[in-house]
C-alpha atoms as a PDB file:
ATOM      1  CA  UNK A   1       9.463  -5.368  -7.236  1.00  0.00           C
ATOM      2  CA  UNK A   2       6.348  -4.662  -6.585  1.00  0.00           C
ATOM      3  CA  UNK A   3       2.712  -5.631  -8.903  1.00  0.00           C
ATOM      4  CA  UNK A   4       2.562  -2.680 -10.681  1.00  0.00           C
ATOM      5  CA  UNK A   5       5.838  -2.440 -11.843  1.00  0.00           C
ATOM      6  CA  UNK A   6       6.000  -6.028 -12.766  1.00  0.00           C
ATOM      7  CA  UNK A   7       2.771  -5.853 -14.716  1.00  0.00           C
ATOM      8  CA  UNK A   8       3.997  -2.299 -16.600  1.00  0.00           C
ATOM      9  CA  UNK A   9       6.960  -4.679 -17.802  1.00  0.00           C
ATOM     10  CA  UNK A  10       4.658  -7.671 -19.019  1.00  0.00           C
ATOM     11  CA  UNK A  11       2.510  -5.023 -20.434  1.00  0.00           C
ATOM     12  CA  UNK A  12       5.209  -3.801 -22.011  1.00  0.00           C
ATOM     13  CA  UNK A  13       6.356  -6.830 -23.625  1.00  0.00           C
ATOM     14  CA  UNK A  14       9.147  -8.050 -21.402  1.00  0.00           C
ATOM     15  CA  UNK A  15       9.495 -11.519 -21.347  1.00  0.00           C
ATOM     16  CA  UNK A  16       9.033 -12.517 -18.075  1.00  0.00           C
ATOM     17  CA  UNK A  17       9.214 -16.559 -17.347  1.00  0.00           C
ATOM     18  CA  UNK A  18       6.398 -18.290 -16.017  1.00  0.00           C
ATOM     19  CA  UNK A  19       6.452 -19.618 -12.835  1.00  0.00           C
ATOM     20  CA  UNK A  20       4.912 -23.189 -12.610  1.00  0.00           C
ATOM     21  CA  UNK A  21       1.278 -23.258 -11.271  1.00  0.00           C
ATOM     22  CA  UNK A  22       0.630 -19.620 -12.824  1.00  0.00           C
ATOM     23  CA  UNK A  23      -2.981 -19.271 -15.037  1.00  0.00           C
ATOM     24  CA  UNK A  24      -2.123 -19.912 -18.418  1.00  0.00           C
ATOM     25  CA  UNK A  25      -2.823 -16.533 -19.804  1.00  0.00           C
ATOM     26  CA  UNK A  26       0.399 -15.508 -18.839  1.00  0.00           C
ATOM     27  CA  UNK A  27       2.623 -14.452 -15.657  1.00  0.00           C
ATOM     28  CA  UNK A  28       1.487 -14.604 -12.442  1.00  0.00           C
ATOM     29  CA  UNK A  29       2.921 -11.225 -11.140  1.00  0.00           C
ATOM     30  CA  UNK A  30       1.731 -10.833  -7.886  1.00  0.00           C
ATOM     31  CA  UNK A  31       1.592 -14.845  -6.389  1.00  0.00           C
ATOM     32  CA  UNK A  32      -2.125 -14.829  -6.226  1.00  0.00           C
ATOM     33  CA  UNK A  33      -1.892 -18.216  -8.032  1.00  0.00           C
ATOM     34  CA  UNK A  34      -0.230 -19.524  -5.197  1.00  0.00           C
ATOM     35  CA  UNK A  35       3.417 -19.430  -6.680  1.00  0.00           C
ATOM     36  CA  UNK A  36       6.229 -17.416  -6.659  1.00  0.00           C
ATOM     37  CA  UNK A  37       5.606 -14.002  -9.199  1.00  0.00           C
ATOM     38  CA  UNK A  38       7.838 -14.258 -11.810  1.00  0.00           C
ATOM     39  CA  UNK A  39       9.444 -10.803 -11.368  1.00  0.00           C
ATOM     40  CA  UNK A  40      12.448 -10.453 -13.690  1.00  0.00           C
ATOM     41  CA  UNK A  41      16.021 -10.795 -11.764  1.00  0.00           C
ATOM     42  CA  UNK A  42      18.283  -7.781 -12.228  1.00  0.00           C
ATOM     43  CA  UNK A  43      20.725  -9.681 -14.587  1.00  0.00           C
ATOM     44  CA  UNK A  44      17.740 -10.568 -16.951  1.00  0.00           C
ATOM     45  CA  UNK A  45      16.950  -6.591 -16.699  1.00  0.00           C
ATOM     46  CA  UNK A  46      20.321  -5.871 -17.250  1.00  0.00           C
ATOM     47  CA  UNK A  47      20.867  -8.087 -20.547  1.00  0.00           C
ATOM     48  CA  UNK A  48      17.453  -6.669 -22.100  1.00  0.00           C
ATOM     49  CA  UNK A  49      18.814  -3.131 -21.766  1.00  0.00           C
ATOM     50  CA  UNK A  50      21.698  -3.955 -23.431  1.00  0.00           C
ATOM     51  CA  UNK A  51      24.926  -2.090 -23.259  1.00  0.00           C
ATOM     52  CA  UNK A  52      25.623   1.629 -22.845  1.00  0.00           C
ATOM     53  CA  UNK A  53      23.859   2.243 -19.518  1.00  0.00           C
ATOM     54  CA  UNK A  54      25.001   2.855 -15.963  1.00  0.00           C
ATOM     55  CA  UNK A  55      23.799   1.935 -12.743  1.00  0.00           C
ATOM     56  CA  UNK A  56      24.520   4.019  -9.363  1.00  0.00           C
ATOM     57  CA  UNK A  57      24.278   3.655  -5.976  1.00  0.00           C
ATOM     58  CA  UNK A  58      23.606   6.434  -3.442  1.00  0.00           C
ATOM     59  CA  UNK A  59      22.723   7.346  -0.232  1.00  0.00           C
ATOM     60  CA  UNK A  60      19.191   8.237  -1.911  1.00  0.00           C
ATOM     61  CA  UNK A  61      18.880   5.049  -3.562  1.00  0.00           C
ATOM     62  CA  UNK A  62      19.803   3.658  -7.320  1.00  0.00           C
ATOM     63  CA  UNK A  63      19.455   4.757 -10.342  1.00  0.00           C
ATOM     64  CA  UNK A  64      20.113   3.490 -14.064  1.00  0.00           C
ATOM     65  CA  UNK A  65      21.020   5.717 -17.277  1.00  0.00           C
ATOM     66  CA  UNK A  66      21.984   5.749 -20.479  1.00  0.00           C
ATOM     67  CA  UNK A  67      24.941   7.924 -21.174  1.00  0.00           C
ATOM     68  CA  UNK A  68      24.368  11.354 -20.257  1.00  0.00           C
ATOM     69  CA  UNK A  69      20.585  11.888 -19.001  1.00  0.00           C
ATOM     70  CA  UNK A  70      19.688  13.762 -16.154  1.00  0.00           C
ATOM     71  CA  UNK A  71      18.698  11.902 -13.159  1.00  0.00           C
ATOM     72  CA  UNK A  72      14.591  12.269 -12.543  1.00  0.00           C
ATOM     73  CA  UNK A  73      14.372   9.647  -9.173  1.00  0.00           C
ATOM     74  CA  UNK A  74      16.105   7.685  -7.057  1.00  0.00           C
ATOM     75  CA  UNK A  75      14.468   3.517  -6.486  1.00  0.00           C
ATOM     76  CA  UNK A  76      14.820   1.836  -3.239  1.00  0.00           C
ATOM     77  CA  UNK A  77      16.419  -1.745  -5.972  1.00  0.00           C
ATOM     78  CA  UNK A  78      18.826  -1.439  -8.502  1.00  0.00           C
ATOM     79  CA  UNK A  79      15.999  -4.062  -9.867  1.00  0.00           C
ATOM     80  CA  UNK A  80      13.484  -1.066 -10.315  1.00  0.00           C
ATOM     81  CA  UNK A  81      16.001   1.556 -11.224  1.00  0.00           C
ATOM     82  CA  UNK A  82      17.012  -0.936 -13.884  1.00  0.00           C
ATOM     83  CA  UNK A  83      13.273  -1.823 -14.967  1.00  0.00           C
ATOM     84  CA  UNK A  84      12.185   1.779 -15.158  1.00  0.00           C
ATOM     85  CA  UNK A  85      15.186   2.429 -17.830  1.00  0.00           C
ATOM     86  CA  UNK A  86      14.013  -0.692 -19.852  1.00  0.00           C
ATOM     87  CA  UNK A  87      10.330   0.645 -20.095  1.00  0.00           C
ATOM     88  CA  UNK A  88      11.690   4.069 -20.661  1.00  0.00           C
ATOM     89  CA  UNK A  89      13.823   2.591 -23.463  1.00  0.00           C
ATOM     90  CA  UNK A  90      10.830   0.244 -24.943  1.00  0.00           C
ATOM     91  CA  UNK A  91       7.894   3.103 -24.854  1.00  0.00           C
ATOM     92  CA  UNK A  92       8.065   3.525 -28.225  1.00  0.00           C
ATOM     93  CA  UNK A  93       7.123   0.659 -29.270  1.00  0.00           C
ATOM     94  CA  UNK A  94       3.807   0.607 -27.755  1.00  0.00           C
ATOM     95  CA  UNK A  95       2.863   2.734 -30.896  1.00  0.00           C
END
């Protein structure tokens, strides 16, 4: 996953783990505190989406949906396919 993502989710409120060593203001996303980022793993992703959503495979990449939506991208990980649905989900509550 890469920094951006991973910081959209913490941004977002997902609650990401923290990795021993990281600053104390929260995740260390990217390893620049000399640990392992504490990227979400695609069954934590998975459980915060909750049921009702599907993730494909294809030749173009995967994808994740709730029931019936039309498909806007393809991701190179099911992890991002799976992340972008949980932000997509969660936007509202930003306001």
């Amino acid at each position: 996953m890469n920094y951006e993502l991973c910081k959209s989710l913490k941004d977002a409120g997902f609650p990401l783990h923290r990795s021993v060593g990281c600053p104390d203001d929260g995740c260390c996303v990217c390893g620049a505190c000399g640990s392992e980022p504490c990227e979400p793993t695609l069954p934590e992703l998975i459980e915060a989406c909750g049921a009702g959503f599907k993730l494909f495979s294809h030749t173009e990449g995967y994808v994740a949906l709730r029931e019936a939506e039309k498909i806007e991208r393809f991701y190179d990980t099911p992890e991002e396919a799976v992340a972008r649905l949980w932000l997509a989900l969660n936007k509202h509550e930003d306001t």
